[in-house]
Protein backbone atom coordinates (compact mmCIF):
# COMPACT_ATOMS: atom_id res chain seq x y z
CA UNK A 1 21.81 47.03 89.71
CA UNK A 2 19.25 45.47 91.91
CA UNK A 3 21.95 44.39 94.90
CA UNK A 4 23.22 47.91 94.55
CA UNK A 5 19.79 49.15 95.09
CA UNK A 6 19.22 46.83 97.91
CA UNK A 7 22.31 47.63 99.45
CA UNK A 8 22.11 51.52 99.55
CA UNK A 9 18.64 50.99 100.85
CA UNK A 10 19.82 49.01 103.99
CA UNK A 11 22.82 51.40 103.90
CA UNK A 12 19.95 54.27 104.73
CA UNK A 13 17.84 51.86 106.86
CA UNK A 14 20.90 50.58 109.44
CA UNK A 15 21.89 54.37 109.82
CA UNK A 16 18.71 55.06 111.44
CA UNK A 17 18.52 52.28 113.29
CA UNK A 18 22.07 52.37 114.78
CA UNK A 19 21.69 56.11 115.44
CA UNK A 20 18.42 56.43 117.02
CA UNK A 21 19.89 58.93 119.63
CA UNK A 22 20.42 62.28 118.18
CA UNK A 23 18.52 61.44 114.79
CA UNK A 24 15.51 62.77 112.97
CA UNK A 25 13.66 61.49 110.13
CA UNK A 26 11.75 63.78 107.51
CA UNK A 27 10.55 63.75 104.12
CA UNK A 28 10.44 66.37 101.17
CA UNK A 29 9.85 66.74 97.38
CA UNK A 30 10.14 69.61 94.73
CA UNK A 31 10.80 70.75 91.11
CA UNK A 32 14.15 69.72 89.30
CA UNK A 33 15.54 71.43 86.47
CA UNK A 34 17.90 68.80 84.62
CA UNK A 35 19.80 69.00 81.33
CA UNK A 36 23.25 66.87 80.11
CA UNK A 37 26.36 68.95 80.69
CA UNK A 38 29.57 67.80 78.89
CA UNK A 39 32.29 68.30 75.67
CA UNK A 40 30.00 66.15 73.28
CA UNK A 41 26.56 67.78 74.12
CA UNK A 42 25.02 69.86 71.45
CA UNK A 43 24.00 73.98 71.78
CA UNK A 44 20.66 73.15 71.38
CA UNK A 45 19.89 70.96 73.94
CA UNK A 46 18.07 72.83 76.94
CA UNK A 47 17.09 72.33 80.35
CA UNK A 48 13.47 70.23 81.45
CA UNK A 49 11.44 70.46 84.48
CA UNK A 50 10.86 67.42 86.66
CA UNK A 51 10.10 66.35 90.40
CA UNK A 52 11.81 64.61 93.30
CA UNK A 53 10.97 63.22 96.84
CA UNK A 54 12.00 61.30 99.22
CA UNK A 55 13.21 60.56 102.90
CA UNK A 56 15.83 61.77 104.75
CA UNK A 57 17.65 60.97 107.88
CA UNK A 58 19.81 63.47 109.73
CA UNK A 59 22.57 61.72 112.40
CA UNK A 60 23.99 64.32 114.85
CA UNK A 61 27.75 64.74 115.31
CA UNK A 62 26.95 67.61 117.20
CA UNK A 63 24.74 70.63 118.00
CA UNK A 64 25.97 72.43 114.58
CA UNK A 65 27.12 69.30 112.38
CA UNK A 66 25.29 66.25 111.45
CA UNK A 67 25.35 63.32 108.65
CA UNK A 68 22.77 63.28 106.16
CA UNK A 69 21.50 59.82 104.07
CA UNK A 70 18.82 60.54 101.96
CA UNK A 71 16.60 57.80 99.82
CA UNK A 72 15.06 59.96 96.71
CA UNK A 73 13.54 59.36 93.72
CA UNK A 74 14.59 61.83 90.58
CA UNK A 75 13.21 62.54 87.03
CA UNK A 76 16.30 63.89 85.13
CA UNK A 77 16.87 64.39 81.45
CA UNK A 78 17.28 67.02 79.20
CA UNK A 79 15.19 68.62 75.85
CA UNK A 80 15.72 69.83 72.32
CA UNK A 81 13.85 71.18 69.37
CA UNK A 82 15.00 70.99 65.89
CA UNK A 83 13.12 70.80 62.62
CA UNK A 84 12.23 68.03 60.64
CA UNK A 85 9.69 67.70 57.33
CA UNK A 86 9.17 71.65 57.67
CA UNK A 87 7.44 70.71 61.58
CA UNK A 88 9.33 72.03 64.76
CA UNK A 89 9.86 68.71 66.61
CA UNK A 90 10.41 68.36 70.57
CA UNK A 91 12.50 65.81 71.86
CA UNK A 92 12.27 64.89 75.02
CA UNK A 93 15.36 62.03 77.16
CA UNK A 94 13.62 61.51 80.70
CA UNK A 95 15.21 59.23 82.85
CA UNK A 96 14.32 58.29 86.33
CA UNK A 97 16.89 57.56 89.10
CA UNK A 98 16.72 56.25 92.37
CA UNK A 99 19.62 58.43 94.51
CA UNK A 100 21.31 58.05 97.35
CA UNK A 101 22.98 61.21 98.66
CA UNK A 102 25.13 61.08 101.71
CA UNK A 103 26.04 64.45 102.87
CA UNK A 104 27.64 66.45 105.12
CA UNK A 105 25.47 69.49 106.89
CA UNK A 106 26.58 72.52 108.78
CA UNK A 107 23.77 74.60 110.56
CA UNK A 108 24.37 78.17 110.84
CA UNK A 109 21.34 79.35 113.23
CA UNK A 110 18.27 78.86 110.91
CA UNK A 111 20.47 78.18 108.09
CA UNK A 112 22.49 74.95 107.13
CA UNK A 113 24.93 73.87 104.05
CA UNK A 114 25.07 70.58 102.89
CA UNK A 115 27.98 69.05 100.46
CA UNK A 116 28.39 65.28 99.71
CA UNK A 117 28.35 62.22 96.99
CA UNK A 118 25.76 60.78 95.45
CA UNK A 119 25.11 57.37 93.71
CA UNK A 120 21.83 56.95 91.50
CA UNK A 121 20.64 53.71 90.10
CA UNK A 122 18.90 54.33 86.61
CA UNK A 123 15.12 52.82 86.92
CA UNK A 124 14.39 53.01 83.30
CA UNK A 125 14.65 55.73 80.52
CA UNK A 126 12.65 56.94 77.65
CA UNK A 127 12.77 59.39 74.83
CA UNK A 128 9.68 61.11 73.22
CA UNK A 129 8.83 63.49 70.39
CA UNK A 130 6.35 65.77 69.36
CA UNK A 131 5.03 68.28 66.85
CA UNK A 132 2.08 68.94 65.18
CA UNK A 133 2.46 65.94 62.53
CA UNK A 134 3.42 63.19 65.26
CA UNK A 135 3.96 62.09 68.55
CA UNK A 136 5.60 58.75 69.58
CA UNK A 137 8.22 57.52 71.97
CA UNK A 138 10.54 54.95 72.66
CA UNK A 139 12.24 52.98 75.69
CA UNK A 140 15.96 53.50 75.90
CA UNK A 141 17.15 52.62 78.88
CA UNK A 142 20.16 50.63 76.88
CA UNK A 143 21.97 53.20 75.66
CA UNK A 144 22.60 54.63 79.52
CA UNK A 145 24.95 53.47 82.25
CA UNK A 146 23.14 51.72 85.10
CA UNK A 147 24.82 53.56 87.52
CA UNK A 148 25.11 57.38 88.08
CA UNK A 149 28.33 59.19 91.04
CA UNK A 150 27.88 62.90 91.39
CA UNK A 151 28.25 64.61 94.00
CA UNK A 152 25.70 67.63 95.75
CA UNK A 153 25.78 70.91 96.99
CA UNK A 154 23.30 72.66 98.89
CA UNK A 155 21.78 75.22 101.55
CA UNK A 156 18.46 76.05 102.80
CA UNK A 157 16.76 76.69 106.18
CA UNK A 158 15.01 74.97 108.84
CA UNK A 159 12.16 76.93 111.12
CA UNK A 160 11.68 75.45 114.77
CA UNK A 161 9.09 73.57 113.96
CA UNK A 162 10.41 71.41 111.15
CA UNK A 163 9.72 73.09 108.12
CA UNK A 164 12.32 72.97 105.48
CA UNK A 165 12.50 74.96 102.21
CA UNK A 166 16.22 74.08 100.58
CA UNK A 167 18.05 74.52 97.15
CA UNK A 168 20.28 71.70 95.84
CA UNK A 169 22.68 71.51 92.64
CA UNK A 170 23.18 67.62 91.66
CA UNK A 171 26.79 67.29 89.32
CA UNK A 172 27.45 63.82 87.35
CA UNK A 173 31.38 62.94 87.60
CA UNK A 174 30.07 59.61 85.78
CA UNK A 175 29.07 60.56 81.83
CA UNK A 176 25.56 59.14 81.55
CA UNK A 177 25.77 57.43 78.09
CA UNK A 178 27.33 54.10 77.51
CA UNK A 179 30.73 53.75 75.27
CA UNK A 180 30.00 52.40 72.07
CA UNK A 181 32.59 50.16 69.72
CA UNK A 182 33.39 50.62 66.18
CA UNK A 183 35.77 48.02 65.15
CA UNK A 184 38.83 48.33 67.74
CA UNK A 185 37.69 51.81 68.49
CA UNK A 186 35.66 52.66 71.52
CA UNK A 187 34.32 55.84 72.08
CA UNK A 188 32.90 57.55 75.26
CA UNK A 189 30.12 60.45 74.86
CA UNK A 190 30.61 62.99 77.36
CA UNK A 191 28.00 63.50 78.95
CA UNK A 192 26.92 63.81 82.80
CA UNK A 193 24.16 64.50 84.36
CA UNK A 194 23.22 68.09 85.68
CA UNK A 195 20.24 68.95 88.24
CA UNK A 196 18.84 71.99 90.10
CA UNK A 197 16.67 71.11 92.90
CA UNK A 198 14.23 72.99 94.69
CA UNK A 199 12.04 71.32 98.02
CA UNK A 200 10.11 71.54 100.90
CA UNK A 201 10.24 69.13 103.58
CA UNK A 202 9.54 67.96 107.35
CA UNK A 203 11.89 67.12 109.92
CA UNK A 204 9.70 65.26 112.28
CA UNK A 205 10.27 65.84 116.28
CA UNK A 206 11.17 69.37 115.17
CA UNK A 207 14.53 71.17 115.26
């Protein structure tokens, strides 16, 4: 997991350097809205709010087209309630990714769309509940695959002076969740990942 970390990273770091003409550099960060999307999740489990940020680089093809590596950090997870001793408990699976989109943009004028895939490295993982009786949590970063492929989709728009303001749906093709073994049976909990992102950002030197 660590080489795979270090390698994306130098992926993101020798693009800028061997692109220098016709790049920009920027940052951003927002709100994510994340929940587990699959056959084998349950009704009840609901979407939870979280944050991202990063850095981005954008490589010009040309005037309307460019290549987009990104370096981000993202809280993802989902939520449930359900009762338990006559209490409403709140459960809470946050996990915390480091991704590396590499995208594809189109700029329409002000506008651009952006489509790509996307490899996270899990950082670590915990689950937490609360009601009114308890509150306690516990480190499972175990039960989860190391490794996360999706894929994004996005659009947004860029002023003249840098500004960004973008929205940005991450998809899992990877189900989160380890297989487990019973015996000579194996079985694989569907489960992917599922994020709606929402950011600001700077392109420095402008548009």
């Amino acid at each position: 997991m660590k080489k795979l970390l270090l390698f994306s990273t130098l992926l993101v770091g020798s693009s800028m350097v061997g692109h220098a003409q016709g790049s920009r550099f920027g940052i951003k960060a927002g709100g994510s809205y994340t929940t587990f999307v699959g056959k084998d999740v349950d009704s009840d489990i609901n979407n939870r709010l979280g944050y991202h940020g990063g850095l981005i680089a954008e490589l010009s093809v040309t005037d309307r087209f460019s290549i987009q590596p990104e370096l981000l950090y993202s809280m993802k997870g989902a939520q449930t309630k359900y009762s338990f001793n006559g209490s409403t408990v709140t459960g809470t699976q946050t996990m915390h990714y480091v991704d590396v989109p590499v995208l594809a943009k189109a700029k329409l004028g002000q506008l651009f769309l952006e489509a790509g895939p996307q490899v996270g490295v899990l950082m670590s993982a915990k689950a937490s509940y609360e009601s009114n009786k308890m509150s306690f949590n516990v480190s499972n970063k175990s039960s989860f695959n190391d490794v996360d492929f999706g894929y994004a989709l996005g659009l947004g728009s860029e002023t003249s002076s840098g500004l960004l303001l973008g929205l940005r749906y991450n998809g899992g093709f990877r189900d989160v969740t380890k297989a487990e073994s019973f015996g000579a049976l194996t079985i694989q909990p569907r489960a992917r990942n599922s994020a709606f992102q929402v950011y600001v950002g700077y392109m420095f030197g402008g548009k």
